[in-house]
N, C-alpha and C. Protein backbone atom coordinates (compact mmCIF):
# COMPACT_ATOMS: atom_id res chain seq x y z
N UNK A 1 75.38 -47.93 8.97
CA UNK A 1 74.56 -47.32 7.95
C UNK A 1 75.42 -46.51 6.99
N UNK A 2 76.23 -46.07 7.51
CA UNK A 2 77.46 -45.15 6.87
C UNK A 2 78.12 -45.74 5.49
N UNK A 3 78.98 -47.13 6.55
CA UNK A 3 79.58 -47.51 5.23
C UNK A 3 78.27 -48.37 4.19
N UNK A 4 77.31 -48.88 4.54
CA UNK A 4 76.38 -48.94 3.57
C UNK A 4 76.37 -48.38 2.35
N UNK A 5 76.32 -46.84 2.83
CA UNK A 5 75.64 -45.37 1.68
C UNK A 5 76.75 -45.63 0.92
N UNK A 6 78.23 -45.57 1.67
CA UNK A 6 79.50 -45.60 0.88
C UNK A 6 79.51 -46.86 -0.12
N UNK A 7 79.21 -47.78 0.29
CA UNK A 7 79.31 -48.64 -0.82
C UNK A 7 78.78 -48.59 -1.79
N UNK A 8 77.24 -48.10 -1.71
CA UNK A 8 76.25 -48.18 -2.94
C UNK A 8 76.41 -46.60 -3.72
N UNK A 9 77.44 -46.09 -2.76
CA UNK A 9 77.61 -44.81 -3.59
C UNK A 9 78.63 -45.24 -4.88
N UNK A 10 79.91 -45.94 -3.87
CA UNK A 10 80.98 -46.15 -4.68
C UNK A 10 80.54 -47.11 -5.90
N UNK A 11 79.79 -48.05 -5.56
CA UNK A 11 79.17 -48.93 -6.99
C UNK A 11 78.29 -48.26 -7.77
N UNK A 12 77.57 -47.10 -7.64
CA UNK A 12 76.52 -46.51 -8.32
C UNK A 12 77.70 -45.71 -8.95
N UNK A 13 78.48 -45.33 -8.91
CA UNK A 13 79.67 -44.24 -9.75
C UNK A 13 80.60 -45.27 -10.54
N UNK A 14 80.28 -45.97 -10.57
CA UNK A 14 81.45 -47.11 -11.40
C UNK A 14 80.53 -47.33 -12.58
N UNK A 15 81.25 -46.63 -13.77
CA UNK A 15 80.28 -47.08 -15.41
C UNK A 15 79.36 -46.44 -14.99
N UNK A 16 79.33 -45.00 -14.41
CA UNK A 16 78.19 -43.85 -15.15
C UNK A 16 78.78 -43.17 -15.74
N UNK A 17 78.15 -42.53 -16.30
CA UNK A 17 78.02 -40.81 -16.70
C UNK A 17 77.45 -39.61 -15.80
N UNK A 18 76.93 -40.08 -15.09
CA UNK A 18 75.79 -39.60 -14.15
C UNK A 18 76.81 -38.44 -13.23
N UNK A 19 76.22 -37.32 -13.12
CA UNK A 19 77.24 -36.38 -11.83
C UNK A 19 77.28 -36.82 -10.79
N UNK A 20 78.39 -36.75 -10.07
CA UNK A 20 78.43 -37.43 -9.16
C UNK A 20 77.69 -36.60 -7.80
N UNK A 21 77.30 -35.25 -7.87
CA UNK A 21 76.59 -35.28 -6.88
C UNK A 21 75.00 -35.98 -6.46
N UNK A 22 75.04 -36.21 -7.89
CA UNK A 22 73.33 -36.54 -8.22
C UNK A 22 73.10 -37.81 -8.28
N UNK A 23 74.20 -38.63 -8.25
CA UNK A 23 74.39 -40.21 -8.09
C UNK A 23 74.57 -40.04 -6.31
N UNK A 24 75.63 -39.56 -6.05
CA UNK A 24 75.52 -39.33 -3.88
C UNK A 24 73.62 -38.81 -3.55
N UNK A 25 73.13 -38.41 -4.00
CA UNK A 25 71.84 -37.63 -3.36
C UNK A 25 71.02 -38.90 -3.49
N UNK A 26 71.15 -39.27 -4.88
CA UNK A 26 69.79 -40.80 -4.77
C UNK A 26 70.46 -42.24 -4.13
N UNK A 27 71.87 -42.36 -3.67
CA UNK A 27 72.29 -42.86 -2.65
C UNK A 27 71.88 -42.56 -1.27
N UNK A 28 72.28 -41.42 -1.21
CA UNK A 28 71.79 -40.94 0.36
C UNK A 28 70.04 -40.90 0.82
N UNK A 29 69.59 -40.86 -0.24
CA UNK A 29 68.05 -41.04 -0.06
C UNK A 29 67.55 -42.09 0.18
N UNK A 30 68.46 -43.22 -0.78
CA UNK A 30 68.23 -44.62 -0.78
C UNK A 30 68.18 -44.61 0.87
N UNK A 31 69.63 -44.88 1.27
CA UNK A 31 69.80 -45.28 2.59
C UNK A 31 69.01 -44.75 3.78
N UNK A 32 68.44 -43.35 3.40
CA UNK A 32 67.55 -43.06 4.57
C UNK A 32 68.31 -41.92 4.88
N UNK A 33 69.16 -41.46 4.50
CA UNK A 33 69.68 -40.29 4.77
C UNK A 33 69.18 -39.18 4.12
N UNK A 34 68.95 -37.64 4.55
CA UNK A 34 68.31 -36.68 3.72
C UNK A 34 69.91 -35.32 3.21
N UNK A 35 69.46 -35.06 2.03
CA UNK A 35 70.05 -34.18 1.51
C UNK A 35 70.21 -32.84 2.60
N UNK A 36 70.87 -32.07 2.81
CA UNK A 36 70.93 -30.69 3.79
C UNK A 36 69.36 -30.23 2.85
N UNK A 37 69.54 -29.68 1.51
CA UNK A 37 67.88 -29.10 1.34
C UNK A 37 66.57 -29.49 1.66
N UNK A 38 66.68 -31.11 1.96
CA UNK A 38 65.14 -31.73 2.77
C UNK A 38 65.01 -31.42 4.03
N UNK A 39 65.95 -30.29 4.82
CA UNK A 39 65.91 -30.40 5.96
C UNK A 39 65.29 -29.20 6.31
N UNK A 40 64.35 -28.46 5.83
CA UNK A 40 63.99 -27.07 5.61
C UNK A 40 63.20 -27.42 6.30
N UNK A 41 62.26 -28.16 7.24
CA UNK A 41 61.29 -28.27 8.32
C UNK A 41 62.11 -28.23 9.00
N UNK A 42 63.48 -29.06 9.65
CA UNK A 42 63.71 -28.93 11.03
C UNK A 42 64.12 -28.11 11.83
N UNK A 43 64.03 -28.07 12.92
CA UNK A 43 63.79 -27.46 14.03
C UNK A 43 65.61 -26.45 14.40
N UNK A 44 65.63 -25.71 15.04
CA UNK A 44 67.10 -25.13 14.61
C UNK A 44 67.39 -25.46 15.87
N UNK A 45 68.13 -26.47 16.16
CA UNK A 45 69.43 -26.26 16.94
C UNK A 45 71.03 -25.67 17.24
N UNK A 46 71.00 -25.62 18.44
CA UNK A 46 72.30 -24.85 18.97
C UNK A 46 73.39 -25.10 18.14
N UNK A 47 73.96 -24.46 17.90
CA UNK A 47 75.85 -25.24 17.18
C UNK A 47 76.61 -26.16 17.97
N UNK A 48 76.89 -26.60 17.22
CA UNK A 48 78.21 -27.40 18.70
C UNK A 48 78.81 -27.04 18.57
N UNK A 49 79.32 -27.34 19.91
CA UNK A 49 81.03 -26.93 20.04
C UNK A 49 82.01 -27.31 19.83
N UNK A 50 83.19 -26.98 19.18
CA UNK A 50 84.62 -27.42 19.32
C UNK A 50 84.58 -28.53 20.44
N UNK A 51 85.24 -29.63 20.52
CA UNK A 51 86.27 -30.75 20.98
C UNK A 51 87.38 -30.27 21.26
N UNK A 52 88.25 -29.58 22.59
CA UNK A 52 89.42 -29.11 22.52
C UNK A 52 90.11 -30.54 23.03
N UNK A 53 89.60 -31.90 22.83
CA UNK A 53 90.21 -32.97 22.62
C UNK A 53 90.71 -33.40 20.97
N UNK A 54 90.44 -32.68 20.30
CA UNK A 54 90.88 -32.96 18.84
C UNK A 54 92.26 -32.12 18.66
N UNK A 55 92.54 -31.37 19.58
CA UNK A 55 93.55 -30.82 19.33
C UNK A 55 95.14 -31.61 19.01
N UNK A 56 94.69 -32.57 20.04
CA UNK A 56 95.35 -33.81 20.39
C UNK A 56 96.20 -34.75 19.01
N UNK A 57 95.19 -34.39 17.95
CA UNK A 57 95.17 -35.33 16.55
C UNK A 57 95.40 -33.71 15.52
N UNK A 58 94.96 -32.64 15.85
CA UNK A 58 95.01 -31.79 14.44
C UNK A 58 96.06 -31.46 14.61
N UNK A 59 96.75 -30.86 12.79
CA UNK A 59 97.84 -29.99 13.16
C UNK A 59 97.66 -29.25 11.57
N UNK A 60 97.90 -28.07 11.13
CA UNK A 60 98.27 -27.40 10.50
C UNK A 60 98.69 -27.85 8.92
N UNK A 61 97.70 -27.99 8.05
CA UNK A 61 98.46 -28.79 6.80
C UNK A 61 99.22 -28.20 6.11
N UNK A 62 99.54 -26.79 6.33
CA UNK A 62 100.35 -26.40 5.77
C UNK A 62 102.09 -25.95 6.05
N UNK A 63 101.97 -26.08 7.75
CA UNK A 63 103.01 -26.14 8.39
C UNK A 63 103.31 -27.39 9.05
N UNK A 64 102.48 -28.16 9.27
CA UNK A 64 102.12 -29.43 10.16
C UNK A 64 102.46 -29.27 11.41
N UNK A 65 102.47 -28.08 12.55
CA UNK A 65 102.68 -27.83 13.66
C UNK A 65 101.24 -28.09 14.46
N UNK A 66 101.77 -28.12 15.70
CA UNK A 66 100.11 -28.29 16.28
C UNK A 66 99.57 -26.94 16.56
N UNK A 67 98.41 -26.82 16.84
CA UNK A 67 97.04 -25.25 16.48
C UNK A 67 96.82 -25.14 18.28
N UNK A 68 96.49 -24.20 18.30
CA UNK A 68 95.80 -23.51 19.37
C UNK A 68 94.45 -23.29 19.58
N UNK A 69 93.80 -23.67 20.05
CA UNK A 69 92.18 -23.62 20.29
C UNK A 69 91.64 -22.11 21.06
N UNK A 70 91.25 -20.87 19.94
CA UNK A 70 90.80 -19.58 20.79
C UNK A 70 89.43 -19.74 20.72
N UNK A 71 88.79 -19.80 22.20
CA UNK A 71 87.32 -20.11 22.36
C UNK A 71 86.49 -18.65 22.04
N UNK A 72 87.31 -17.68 22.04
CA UNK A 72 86.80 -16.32 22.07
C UNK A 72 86.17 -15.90 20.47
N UNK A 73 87.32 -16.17 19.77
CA UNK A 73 87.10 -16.42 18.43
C UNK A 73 86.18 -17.30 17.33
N UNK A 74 86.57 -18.78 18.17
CA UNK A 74 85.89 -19.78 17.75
C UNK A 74 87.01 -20.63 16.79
N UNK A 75 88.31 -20.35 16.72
CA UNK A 75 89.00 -20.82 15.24
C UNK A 75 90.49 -21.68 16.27
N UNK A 76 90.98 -21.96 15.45
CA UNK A 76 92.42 -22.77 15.36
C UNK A 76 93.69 -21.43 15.32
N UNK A 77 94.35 -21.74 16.10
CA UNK A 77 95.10 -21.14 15.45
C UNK A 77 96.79 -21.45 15.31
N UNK A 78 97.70 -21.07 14.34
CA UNK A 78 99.14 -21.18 14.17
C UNK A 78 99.42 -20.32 14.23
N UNK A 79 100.03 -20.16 15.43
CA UNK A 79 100.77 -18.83 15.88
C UNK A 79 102.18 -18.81 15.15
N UNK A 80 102.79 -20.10 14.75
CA UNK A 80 104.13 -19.69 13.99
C UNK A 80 104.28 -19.07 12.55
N UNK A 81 102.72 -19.03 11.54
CA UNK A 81 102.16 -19.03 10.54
C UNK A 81 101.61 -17.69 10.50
N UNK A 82 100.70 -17.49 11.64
CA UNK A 82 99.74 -16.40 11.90
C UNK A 82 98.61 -16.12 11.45
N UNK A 83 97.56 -17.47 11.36
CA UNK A 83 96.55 -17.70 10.41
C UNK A 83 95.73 -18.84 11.53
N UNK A 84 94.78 -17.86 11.07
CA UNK A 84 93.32 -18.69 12.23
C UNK A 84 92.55 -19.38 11.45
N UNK A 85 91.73 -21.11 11.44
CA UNK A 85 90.74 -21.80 11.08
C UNK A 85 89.66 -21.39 11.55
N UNK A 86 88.37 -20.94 10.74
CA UNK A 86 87.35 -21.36 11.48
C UNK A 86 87.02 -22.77 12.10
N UNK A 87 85.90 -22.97 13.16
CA UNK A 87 85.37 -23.41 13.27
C UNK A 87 83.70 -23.46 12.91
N UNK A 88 83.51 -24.37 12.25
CA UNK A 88 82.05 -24.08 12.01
C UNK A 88 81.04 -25.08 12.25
N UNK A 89 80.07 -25.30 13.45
CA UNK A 89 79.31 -25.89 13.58
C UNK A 89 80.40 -27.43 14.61
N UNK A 90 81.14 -26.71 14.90
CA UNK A 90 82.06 -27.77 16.37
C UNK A 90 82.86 -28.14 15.14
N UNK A 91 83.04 -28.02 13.80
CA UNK A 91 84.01 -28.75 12.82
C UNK A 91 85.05 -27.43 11.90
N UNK A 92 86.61 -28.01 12.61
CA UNK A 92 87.40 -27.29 12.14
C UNK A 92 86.98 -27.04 10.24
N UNK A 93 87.28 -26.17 9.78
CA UNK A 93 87.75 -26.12 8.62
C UNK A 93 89.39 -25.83 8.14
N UNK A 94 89.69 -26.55 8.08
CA UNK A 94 90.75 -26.72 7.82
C UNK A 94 91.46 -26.56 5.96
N UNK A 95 90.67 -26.13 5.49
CA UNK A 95 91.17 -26.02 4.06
C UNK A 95 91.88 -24.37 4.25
N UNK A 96 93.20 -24.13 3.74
CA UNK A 96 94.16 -23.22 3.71
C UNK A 96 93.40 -22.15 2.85
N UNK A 97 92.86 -21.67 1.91
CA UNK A 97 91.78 -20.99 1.68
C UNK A 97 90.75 -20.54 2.27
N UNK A 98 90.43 -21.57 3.37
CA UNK A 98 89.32 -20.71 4.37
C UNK A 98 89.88 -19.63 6.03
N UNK A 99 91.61 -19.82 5.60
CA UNK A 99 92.24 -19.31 6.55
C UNK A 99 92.19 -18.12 6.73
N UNK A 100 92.16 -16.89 7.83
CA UNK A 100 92.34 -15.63 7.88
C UNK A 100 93.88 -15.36 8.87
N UNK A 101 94.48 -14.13 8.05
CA UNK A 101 95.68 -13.81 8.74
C UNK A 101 95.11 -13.48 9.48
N UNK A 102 95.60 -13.94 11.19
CA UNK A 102 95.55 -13.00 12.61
C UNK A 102 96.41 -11.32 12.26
N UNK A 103 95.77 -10.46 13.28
CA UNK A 103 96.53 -9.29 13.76
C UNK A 103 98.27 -9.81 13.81
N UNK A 104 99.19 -10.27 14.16
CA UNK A 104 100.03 -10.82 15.03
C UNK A 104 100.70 -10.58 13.36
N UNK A 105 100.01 -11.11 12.43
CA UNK A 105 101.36 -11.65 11.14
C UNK A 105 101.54 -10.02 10.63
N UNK A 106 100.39 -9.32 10.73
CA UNK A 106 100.20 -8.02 9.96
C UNK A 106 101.60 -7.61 10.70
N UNK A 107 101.33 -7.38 11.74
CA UNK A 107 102.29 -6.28 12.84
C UNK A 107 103.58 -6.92 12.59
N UNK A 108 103.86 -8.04 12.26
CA UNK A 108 105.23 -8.72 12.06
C UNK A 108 105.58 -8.29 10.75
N UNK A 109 104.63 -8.23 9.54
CA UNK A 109 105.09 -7.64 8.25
C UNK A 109 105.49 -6.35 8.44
N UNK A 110 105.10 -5.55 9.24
CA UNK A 110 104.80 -4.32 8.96
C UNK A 110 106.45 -3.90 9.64
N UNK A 111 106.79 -4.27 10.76
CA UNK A 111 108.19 -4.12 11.32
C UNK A 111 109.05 -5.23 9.98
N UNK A 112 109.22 -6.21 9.33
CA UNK A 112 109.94 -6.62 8.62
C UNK A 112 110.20 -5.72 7.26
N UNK A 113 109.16 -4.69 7.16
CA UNK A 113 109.46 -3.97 5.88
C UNK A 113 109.65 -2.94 5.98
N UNK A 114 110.06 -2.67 7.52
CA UNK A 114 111.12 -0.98 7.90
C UNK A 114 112.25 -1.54 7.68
């Protein structure tokens, strides 16, 4: 069903003008899929959890080292970097902008600039 949406997405964006989120939404409708805002009836389920089998495949795009999984936290982390990923909803985020310095880098700046 997936690559379906993808196709009629990717042909519905070829020779428009049309935005492309608004060409993906009457794709995804087509196919039977609902937008996140049609979903305002359903029912709230639990979050998932992290996969600490993905660890296996992730690594750090900005160092490319492999991450640490803190369940306490919920995030990724590069301890050689000193910067934690959320996790949100069992799915890393991984964009370097959504990163927070850990404690660990502060305390390392803070002795490097005595």
């Amino acid at each position: 069903m997936l690559s379906g949406a993808r196709g009629r997405l990717a042909s519905a964006l070829q020779g428009t003008s049309a935005a492309p989120y608004a060409v993906a939404c009457r794709c995804l409708h087509a196919s039977g899929s609902r937008p996140l805002a049609d979903q305002s009836n359903k029912t709230e389920e639990p979050p998932r959890a992290f996969d600490p089998a993905l660890l296996e495949f992730l690594v750090c795009p900005l160092s490319k080292k492999p991450l640490r999984y803190e369940a306490s936290t919920n995030e990724l982390i590069n301890e050689e970097l000193g910067i934690a990923y959320p996790i949100i909803d069992g799915i890393p985020n991984m964009i370097p902008q959504a990163a927070r310095m850990t404690h660990q880098s502060k305390k390392q700046e803070e002795v490097e600039q005595r």
